[in-house]
C-alpha atoms as a PDB file:
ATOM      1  CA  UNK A   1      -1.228   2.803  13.325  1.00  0.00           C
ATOM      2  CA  UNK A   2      -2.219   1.935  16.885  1.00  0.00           C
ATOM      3  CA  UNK A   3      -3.535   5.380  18.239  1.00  0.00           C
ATOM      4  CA  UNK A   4      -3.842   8.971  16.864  1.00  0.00           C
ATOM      5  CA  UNK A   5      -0.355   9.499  18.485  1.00  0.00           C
ATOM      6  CA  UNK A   6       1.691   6.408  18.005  1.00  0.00           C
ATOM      7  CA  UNK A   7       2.305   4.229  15.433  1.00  0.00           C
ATOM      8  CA  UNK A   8       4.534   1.549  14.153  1.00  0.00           C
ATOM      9  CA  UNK A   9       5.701   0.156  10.746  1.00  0.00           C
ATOM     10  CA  UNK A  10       8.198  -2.324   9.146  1.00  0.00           C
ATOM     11  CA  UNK A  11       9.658  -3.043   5.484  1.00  0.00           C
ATOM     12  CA  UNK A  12      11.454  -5.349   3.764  1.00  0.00           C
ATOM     13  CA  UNK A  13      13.796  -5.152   0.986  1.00  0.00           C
ATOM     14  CA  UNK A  14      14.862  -7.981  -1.271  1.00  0.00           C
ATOM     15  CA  UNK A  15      17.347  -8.311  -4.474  1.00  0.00           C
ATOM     16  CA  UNK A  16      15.935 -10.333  -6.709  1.00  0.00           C
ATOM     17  CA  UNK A  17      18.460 -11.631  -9.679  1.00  0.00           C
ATOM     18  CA  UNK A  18      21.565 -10.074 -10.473  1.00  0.00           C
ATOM     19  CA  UNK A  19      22.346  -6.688 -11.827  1.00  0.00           C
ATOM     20  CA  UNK A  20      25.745  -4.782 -12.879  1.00  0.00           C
ATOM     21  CA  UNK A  21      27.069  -2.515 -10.462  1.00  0.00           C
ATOM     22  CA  UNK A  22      27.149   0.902 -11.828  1.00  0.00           C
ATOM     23  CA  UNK A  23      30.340   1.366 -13.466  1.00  0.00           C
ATOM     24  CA  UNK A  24      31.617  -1.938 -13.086  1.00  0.00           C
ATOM     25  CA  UNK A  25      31.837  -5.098 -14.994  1.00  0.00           C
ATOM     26  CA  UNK A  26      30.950  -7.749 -12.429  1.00  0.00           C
ATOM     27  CA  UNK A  27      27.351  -9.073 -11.783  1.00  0.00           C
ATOM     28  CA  UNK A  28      26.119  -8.711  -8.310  1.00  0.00           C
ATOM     29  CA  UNK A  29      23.435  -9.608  -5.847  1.00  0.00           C
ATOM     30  CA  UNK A  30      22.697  -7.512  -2.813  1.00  0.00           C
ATOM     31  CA  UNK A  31      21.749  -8.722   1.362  1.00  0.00           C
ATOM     32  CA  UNK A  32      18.383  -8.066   2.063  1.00  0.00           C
ATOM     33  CA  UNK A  33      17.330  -5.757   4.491  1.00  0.00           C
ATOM     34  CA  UNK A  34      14.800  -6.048   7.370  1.00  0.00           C
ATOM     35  CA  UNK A  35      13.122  -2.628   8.961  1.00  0.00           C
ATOM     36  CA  UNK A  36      11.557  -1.256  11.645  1.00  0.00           C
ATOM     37  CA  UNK A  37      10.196   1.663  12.830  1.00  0.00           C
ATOM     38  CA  UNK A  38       7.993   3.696  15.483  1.00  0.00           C
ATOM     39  CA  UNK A  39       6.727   7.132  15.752  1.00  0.00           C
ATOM     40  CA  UNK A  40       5.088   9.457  18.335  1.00  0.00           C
ATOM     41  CA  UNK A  41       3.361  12.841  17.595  1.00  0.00           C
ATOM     42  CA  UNK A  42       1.373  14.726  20.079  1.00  0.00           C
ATOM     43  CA  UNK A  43       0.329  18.834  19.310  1.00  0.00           C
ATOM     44  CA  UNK A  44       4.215  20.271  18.160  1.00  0.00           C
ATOM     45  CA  UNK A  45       6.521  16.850  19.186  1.00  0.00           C
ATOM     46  CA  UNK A  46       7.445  14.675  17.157  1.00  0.00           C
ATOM     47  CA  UNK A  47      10.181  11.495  18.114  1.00  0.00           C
ATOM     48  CA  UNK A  48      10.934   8.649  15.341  1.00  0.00           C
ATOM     49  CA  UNK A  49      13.162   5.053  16.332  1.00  0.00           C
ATOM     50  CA  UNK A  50      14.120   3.023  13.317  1.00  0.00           C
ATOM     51  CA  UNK A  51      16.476  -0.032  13.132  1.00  0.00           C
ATOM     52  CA  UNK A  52      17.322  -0.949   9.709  1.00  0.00           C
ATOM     53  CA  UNK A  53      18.731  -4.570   9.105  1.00  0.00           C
ATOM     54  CA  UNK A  54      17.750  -6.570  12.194  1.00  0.00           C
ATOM     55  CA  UNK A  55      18.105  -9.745   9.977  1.00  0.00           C
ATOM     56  CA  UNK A  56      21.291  -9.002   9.327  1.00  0.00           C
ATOM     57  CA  UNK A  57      24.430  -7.780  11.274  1.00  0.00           C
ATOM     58  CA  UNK A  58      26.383  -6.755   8.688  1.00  0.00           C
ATOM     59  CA  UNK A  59      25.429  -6.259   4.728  1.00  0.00           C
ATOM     60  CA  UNK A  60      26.883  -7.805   1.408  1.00  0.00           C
ATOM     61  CA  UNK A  61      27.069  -7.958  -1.364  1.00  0.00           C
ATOM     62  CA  UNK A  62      27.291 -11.186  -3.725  1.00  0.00           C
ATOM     63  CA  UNK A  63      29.498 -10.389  -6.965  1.00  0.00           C
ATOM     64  CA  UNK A  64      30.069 -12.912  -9.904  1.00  0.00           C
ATOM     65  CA  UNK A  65      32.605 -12.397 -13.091  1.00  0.00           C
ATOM     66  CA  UNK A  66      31.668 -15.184 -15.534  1.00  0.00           C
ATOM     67  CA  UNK A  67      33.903 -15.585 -18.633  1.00  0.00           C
ATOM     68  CA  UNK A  68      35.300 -18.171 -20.497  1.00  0.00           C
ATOM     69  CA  UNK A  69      37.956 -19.165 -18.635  1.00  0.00           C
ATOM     70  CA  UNK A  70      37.067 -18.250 -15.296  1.00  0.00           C
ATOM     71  CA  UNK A  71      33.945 -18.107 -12.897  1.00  0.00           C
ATOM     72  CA  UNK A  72      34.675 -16.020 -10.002  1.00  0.00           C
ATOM     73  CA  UNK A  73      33.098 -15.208  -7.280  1.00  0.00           C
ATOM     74  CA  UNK A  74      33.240 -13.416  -3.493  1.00  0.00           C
ATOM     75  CA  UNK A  75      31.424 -11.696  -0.889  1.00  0.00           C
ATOM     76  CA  UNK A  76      31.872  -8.144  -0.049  1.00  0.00           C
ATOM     77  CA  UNK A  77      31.297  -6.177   3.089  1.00  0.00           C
ATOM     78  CA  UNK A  78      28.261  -3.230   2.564  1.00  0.00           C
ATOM     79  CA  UNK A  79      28.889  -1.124   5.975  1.00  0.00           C
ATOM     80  CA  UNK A  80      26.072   1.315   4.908  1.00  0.00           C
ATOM     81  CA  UNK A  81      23.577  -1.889   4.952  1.00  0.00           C
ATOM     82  CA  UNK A  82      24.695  -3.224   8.158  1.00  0.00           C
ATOM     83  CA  UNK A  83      22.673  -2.891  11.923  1.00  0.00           C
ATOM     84  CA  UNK A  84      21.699   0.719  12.703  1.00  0.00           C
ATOM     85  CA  UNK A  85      19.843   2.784  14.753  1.00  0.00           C
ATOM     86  CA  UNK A  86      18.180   6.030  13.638  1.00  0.00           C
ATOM     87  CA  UNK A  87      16.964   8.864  16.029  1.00  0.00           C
ATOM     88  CA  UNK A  88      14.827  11.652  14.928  1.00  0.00           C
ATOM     89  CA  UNK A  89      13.079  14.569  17.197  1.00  0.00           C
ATOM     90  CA  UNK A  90      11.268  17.438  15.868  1.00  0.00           C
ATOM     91  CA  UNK A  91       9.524  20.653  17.989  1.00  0.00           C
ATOM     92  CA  UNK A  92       7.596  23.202  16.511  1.00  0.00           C
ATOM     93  CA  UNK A  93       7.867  26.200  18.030  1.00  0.00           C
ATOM     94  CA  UNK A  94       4.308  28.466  17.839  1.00  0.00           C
ATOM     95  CA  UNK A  95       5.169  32.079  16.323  1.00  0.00           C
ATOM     96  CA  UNK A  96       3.731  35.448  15.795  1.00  0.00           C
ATOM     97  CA  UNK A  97       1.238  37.234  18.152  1.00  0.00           C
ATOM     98  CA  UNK A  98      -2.698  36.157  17.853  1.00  0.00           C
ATOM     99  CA  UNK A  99      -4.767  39.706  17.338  1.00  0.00           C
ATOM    100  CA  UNK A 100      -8.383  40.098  17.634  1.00  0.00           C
ATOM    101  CA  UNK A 101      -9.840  42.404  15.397  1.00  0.00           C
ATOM    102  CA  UNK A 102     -13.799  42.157  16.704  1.00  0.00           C
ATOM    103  CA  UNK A 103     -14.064  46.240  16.540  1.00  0.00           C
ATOM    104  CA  UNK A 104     -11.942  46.823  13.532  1.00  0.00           C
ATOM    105  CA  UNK A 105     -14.592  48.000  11.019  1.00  0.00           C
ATOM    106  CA  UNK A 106     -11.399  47.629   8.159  1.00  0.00           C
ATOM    107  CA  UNK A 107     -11.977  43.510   9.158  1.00  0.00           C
ATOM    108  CA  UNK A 108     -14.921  41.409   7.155  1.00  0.00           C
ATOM    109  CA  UNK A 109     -14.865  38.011   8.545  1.00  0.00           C
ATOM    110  CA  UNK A 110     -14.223  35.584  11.477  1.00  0.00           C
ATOM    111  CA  UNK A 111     -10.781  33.885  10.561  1.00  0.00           C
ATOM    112  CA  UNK A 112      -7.923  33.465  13.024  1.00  0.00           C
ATOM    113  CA  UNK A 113      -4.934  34.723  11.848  1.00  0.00           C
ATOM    114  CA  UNK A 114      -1.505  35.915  13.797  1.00  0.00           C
ATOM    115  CA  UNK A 115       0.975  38.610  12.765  1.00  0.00           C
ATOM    116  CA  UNK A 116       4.606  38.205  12.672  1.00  0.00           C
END
């Protein structure tokens, strides 16, 4: 965090080993991925920049098929894991009507509160 408005952060995710792909019968390893983002919030705006993968332009993944008679293996294009660029913006719009109710003799207390 570098202010009470701003603030940036970055992750990293690595495949360690080899794992079966879900339904399949082929080991595989996956491209790590390299991310980072930045925020801004001030009162009811909010704006968010990511960029996932700027190690890598596109994403892969590594798959084996080890038998017997044949060791196999070949690199496959992820799309979903390649360079992008993510855009968020949020405004919160203020609703109901603030009310007083000083006078109101049906009113114990000081609390804000609005009615819709």
């Amino acid at each position: 965090m570098i202010n009470s408005h701003f603030s940036i952060s970055a992750n990293y995710n690595k495949s360690f080993g080899k794992a079966y792909m879900r339904g399949g019968s082929q080991l595989a390893s996956f491209s790590d991925k390299l991310g980072l983002s930045a925020q801004y919030t001030k009162d009811n705006f909010f704006v968010q920049v990511a960029v996932q993968s700027l190690n890598r332009k596109k994403g892969w993944v590594k798959s084996w098929f080890d038998s017997e008679h044949i060791n196999n293996y070949e690199y496959l294009s992820r799309p979903w894991d390649s360079r992008y660029i993510n855009l968020k913006l949020r405004y919160t719009f203020d609703f109901g009507r603030k009310t007083q109710r000083g006078n109101d003799p049906r009113f114990e207390g000081s609390s804000k509160s609005s009615v819709l």
